[in-house]
PDB file of N, CA and C in Angstrom:
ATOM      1  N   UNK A   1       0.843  -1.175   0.000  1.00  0.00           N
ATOM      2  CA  UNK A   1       0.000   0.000   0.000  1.00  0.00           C
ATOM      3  C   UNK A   1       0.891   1.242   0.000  1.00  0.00           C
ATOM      4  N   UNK A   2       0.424   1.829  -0.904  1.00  0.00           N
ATOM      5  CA  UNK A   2       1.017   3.250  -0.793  1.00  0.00           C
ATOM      6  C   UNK A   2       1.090   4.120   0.764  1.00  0.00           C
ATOM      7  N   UNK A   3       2.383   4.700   1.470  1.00  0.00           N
ATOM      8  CA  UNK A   3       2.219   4.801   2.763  1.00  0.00           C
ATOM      9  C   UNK A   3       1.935   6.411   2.049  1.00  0.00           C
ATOM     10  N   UNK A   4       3.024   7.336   1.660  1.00  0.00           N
ATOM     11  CA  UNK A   4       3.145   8.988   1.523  1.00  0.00           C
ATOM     12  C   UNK A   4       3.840   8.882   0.391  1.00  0.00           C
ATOM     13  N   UNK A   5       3.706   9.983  -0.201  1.00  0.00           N
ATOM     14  CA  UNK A   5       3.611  11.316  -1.403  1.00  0.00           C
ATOM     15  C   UNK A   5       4.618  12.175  -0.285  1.00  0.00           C
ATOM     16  N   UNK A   6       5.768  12.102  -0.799  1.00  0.00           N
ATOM     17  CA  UNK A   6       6.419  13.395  -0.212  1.00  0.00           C
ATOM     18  C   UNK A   6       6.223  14.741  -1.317  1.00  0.00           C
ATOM     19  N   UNK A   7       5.382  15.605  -1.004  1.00  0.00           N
ATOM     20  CA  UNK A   7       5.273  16.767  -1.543  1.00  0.00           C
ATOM     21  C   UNK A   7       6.219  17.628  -1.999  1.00  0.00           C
ATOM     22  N   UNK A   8       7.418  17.745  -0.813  1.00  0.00           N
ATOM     23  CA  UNK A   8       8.521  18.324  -1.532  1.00  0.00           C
ATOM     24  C   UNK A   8       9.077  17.698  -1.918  1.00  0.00           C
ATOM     25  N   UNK A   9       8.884  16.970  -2.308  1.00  0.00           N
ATOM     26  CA  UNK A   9      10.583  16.120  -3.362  1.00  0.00           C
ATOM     27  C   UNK A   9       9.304  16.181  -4.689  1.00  0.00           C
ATOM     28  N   UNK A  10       8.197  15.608  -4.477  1.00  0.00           N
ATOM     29  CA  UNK A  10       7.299  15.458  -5.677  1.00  0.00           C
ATOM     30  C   UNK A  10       7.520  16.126  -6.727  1.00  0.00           C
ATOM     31  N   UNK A  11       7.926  16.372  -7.798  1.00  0.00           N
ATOM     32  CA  UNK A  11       8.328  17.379  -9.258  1.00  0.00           C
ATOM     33  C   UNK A  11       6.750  17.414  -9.866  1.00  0.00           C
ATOM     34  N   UNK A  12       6.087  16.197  -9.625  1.00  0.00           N
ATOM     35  CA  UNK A  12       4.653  16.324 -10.372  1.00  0.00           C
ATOM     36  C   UNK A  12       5.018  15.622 -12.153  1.00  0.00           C
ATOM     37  N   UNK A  13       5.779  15.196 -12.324  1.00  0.00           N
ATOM     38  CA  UNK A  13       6.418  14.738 -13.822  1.00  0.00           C
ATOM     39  C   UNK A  13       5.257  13.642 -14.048  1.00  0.00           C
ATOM     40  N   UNK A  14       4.678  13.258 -13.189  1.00  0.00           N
ATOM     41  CA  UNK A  14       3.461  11.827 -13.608  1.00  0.00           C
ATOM     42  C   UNK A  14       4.005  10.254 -13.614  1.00  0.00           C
ATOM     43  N   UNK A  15       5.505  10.282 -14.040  1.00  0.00           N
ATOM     44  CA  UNK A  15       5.833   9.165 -13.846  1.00  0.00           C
ATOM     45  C   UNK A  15       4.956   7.963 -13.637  1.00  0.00           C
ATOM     46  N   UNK A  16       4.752   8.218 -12.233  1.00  0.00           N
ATOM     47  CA  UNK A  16       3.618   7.109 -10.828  1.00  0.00           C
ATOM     48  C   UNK A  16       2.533   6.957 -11.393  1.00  0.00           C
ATOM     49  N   UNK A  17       2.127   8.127 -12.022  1.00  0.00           N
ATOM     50  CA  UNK A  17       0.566   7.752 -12.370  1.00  0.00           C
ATOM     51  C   UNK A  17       0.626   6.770 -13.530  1.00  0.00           C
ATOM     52  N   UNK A  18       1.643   7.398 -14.835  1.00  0.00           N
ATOM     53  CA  UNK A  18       1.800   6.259 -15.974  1.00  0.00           C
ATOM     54  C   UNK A  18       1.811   4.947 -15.481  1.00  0.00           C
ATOM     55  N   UNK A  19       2.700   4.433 -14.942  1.00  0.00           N
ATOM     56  CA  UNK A  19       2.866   2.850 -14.283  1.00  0.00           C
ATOM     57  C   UNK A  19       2.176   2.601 -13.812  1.00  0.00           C
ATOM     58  N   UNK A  20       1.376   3.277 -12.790  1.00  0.00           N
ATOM     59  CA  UNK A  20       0.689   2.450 -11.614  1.00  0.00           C
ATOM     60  C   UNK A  20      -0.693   2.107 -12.735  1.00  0.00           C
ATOM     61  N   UNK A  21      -0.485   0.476 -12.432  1.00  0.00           N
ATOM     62  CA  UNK A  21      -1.893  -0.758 -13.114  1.00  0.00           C
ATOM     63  C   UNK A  21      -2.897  -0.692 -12.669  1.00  0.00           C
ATOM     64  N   UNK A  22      -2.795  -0.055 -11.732  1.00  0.00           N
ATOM     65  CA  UNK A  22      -4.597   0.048 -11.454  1.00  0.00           C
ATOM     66  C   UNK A  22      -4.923   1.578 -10.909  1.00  0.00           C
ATOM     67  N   UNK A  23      -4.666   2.714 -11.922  1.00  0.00           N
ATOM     68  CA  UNK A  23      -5.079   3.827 -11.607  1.00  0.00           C
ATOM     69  C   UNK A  23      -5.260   4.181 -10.352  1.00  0.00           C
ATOM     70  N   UNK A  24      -4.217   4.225  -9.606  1.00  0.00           N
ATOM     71  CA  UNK A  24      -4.100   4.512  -7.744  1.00  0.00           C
ATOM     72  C   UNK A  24      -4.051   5.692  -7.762  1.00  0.00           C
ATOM     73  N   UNK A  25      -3.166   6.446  -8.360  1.00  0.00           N
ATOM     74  CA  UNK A  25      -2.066   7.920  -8.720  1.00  0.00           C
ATOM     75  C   UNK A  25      -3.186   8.444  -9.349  1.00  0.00           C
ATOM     76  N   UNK A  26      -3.383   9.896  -9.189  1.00  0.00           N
ATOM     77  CA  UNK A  26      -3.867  11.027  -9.669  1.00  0.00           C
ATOM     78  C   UNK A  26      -2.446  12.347  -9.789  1.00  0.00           C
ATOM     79  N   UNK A  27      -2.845  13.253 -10.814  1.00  0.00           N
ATOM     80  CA  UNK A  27      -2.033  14.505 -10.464  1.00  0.00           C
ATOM     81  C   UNK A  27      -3.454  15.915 -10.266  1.00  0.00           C
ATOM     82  N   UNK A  28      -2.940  16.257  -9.615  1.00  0.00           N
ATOM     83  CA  UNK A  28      -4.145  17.584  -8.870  1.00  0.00           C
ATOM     84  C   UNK A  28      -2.766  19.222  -8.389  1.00  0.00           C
ATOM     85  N   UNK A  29      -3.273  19.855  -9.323  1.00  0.00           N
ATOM     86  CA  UNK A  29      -2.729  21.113  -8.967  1.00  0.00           C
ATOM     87  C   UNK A  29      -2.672  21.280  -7.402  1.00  0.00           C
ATOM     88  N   UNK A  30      -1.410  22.290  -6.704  1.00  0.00           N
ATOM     89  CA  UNK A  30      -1.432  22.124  -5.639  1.00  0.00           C
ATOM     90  C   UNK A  30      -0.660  23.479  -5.358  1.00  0.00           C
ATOM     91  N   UNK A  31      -0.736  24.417  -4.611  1.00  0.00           N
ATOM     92  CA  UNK A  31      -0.176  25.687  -4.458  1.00  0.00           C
ATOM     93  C   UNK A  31       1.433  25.908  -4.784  1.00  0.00           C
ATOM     94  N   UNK A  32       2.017  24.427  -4.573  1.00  0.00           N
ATOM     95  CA  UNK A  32       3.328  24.610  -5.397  1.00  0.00           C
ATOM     96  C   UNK A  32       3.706  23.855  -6.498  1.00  0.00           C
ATOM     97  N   UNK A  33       2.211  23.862  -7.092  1.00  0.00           N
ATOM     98  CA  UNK A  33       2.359  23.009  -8.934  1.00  0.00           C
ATOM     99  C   UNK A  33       1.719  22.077  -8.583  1.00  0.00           C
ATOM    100  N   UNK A  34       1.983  21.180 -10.041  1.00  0.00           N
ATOM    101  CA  UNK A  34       0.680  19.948 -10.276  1.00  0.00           C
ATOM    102  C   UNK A  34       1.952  19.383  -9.386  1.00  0.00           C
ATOM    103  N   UNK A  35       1.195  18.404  -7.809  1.00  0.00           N
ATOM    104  CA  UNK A  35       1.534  17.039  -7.530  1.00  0.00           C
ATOM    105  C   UNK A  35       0.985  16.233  -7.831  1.00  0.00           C
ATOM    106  N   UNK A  36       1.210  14.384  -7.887  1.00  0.00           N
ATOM    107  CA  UNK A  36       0.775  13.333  -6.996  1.00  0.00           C
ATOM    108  C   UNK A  36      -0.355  13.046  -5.837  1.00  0.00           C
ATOM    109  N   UNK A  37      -1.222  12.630  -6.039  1.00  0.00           N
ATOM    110  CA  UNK A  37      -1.350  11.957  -5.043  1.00  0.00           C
ATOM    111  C   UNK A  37      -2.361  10.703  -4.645  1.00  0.00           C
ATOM    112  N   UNK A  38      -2.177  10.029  -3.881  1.00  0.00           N
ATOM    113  CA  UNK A  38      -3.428   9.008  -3.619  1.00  0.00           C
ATOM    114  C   UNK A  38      -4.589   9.224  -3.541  1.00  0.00           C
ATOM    115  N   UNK A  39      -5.227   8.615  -4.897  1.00  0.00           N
ATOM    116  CA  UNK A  39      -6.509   8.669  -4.878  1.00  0.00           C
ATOM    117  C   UNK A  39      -7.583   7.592  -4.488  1.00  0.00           C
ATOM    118  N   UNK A  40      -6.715   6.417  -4.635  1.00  0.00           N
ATOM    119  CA  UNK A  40      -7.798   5.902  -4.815  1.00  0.00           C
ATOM    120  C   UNK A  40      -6.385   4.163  -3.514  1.00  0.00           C
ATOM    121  N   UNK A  41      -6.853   4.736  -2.076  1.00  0.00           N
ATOM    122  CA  UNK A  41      -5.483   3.665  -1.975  1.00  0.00           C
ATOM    123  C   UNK A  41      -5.844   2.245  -1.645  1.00  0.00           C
ATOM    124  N   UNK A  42      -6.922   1.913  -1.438  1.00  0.00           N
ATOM    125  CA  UNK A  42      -7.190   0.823  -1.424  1.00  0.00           C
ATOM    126  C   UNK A  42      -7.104  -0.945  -2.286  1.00  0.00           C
ATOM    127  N   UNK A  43      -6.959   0.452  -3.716  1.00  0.00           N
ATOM    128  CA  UNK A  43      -6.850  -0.304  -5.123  1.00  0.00           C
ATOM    129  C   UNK A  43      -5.246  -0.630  -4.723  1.00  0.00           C
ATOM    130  N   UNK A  44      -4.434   0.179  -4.214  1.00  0.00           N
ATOM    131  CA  UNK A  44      -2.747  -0.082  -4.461  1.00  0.00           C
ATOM    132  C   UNK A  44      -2.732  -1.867  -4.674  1.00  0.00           C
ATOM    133  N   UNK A  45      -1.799  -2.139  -5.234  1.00  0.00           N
ATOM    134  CA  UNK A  45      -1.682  -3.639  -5.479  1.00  0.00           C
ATOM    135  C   UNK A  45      -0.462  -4.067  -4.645  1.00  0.00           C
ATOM    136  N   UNK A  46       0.336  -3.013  -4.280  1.00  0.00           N
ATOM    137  CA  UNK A  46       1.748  -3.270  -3.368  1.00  0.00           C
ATOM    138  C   UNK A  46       2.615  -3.772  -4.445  1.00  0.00           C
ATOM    139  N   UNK A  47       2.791  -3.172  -6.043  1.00  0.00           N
ATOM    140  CA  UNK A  47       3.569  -3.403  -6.944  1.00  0.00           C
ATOM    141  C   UNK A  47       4.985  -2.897  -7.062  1.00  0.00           C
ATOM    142  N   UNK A  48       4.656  -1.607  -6.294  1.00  0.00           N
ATOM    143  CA  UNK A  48       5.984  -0.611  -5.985  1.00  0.00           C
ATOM    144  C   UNK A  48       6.698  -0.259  -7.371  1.00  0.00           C
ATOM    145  N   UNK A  49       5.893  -0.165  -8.353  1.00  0.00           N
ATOM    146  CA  UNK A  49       6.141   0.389  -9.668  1.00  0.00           C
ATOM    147  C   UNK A  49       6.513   1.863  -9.559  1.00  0.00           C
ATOM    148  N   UNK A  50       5.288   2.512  -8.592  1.00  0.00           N
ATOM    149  CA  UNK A  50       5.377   3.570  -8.681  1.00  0.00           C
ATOM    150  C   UNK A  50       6.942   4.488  -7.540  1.00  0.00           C
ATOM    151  N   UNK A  51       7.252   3.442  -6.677  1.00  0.00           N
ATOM    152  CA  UNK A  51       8.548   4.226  -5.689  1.00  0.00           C
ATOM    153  C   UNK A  51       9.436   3.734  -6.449  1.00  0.00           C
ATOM    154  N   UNK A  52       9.791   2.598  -7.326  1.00  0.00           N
ATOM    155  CA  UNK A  52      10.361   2.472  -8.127  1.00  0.00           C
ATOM    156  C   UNK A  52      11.064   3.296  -9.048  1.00  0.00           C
ATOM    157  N   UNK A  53      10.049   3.532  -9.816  1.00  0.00           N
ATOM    158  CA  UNK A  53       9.932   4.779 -10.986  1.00  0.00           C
ATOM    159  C   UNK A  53      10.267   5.968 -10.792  1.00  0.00           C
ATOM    160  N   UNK A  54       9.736   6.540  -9.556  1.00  0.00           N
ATOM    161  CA  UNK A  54       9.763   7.942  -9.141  1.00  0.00           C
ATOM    162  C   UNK A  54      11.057   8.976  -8.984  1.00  0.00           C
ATOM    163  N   UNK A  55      11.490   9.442  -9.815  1.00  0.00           N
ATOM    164  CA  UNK A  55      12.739   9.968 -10.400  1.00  0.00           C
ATOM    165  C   UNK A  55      13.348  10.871  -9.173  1.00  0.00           C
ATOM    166  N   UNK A  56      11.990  11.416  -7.958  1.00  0.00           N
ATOM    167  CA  UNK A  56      12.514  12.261  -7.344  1.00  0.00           C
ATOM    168  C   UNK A  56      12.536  11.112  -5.574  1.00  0.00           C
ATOM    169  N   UNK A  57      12.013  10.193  -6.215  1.00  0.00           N
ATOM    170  CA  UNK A  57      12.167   9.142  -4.620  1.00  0.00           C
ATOM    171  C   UNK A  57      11.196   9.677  -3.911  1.00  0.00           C
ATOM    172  N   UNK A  58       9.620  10.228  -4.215  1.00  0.00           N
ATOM    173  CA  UNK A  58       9.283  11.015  -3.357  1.00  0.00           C
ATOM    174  C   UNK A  58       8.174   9.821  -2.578  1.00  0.00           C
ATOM    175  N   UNK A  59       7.961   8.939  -3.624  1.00  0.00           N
ATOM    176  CA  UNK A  59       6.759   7.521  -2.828  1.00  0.00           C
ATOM    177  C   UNK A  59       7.207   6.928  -2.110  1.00  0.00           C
ATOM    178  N   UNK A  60       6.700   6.253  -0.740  1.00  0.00           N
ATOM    179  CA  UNK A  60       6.788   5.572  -0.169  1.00  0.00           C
ATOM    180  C   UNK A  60       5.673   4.073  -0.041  1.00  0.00           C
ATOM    181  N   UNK A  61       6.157   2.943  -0.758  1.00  0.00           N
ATOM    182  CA  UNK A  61       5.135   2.004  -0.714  1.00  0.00           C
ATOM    183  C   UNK A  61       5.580   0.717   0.797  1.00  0.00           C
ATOM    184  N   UNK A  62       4.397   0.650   1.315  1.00  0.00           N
ATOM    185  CA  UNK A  62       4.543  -0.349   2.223  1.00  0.00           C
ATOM    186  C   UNK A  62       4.283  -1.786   2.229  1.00  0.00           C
ATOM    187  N   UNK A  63       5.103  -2.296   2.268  1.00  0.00           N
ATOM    188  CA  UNK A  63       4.906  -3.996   1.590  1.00  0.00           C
ATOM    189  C   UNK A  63       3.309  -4.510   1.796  1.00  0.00           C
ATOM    190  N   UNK A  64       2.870  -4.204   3.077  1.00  0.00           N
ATOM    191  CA  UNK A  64       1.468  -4.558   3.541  1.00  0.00           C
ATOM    192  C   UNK A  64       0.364  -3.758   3.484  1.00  0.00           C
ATOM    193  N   UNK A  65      -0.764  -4.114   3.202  1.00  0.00           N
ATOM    194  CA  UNK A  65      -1.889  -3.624   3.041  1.00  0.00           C
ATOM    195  C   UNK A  65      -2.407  -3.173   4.508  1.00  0.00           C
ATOM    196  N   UNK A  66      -2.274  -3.986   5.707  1.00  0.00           N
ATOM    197  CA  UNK A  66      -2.782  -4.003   6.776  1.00  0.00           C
ATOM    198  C   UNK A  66      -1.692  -4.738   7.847  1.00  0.00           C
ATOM    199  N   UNK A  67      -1.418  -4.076   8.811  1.00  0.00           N
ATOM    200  CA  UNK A  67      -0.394  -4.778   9.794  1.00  0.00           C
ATOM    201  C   UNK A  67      -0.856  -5.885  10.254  1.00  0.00           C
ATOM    202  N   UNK A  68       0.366  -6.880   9.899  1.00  0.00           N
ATOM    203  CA  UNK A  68       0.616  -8.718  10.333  1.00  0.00           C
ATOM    204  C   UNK A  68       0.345  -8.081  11.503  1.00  0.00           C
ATOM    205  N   UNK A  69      -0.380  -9.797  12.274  1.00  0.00           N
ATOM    206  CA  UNK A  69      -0.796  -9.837  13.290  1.00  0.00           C
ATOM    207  C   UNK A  69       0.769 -10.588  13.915  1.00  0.00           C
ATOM    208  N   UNK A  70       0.811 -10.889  15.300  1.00  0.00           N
ATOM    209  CA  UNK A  70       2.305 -10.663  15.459  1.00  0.00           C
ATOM    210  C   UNK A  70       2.202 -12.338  15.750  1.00  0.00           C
ATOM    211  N   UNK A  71       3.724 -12.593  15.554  1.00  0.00           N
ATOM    212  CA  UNK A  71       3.822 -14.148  15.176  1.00  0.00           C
ATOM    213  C   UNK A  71       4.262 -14.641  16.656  1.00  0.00           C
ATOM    214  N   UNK A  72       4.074 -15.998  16.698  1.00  0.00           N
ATOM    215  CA  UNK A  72       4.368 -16.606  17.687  1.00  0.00           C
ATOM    216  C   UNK A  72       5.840 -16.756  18.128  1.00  0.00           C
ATOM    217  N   UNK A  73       5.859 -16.364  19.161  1.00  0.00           N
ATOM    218  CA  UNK A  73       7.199 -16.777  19.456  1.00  0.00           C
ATOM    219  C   UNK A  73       7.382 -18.168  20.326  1.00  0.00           C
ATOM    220  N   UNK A  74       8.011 -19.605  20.074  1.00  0.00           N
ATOM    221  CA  UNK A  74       7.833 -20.883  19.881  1.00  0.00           C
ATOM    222  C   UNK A  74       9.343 -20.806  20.735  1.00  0.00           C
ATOM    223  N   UNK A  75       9.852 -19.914  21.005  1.00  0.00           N
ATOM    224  CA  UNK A  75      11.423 -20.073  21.649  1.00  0.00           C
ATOM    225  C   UNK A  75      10.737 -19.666  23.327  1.00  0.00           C
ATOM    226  N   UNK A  76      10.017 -19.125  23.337  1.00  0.00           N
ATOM    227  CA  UNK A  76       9.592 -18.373  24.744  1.00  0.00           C
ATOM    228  C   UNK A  76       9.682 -19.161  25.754  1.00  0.00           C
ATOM    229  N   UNK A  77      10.111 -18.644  27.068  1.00  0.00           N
ATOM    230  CA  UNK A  77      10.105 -19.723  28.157  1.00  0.00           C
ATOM    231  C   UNK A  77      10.753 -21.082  28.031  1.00  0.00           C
ATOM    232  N   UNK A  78      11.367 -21.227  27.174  1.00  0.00           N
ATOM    233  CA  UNK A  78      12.375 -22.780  26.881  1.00  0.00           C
ATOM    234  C   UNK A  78      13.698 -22.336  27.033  1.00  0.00           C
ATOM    235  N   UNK A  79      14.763 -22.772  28.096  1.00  0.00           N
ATOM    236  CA  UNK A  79      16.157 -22.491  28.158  1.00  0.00           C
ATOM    237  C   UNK A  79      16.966 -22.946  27.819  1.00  0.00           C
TER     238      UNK A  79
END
């Protein structure tokens, strides 16, 4: 899932939006030029096309959609 759009690094070039496969990325005028940004984040596929691509490094994609529930620890209490 897409975590942030860093705004200042963002150039607004579209890059993210071209790649990204399932129309996630929008560009929307913004008081310091056309940015980026998440429109739609649910769709993200966690492809990372778009932090990939992003010429200015400004995406941040997060491997997970929703935080793992926490795993067992199977060493606990055994010495």
């Amino acid at each position: 899932m897409i975590e942030t759009i860093d705004l200042e690094r963002c150039n607004g070039c579209g890059i993210c939006v071209d790649r990204c496969p399932l129309d996630t990325l929008r560009l929307r005028p913004s008081p310091e030029g056309i940015k980026a940004f998440i429109a739609y984040p649910d769709d993200c596929m966690t492809c990372f096309e778009c932090e990939v691509e992003c010429p200015a490094k400004a995406i941040s994609v997060h491997p997970f959609k929703e935080e793992l529930p926490p795993t067992i620890n199977y060493t606990q209490g055994k010495k």
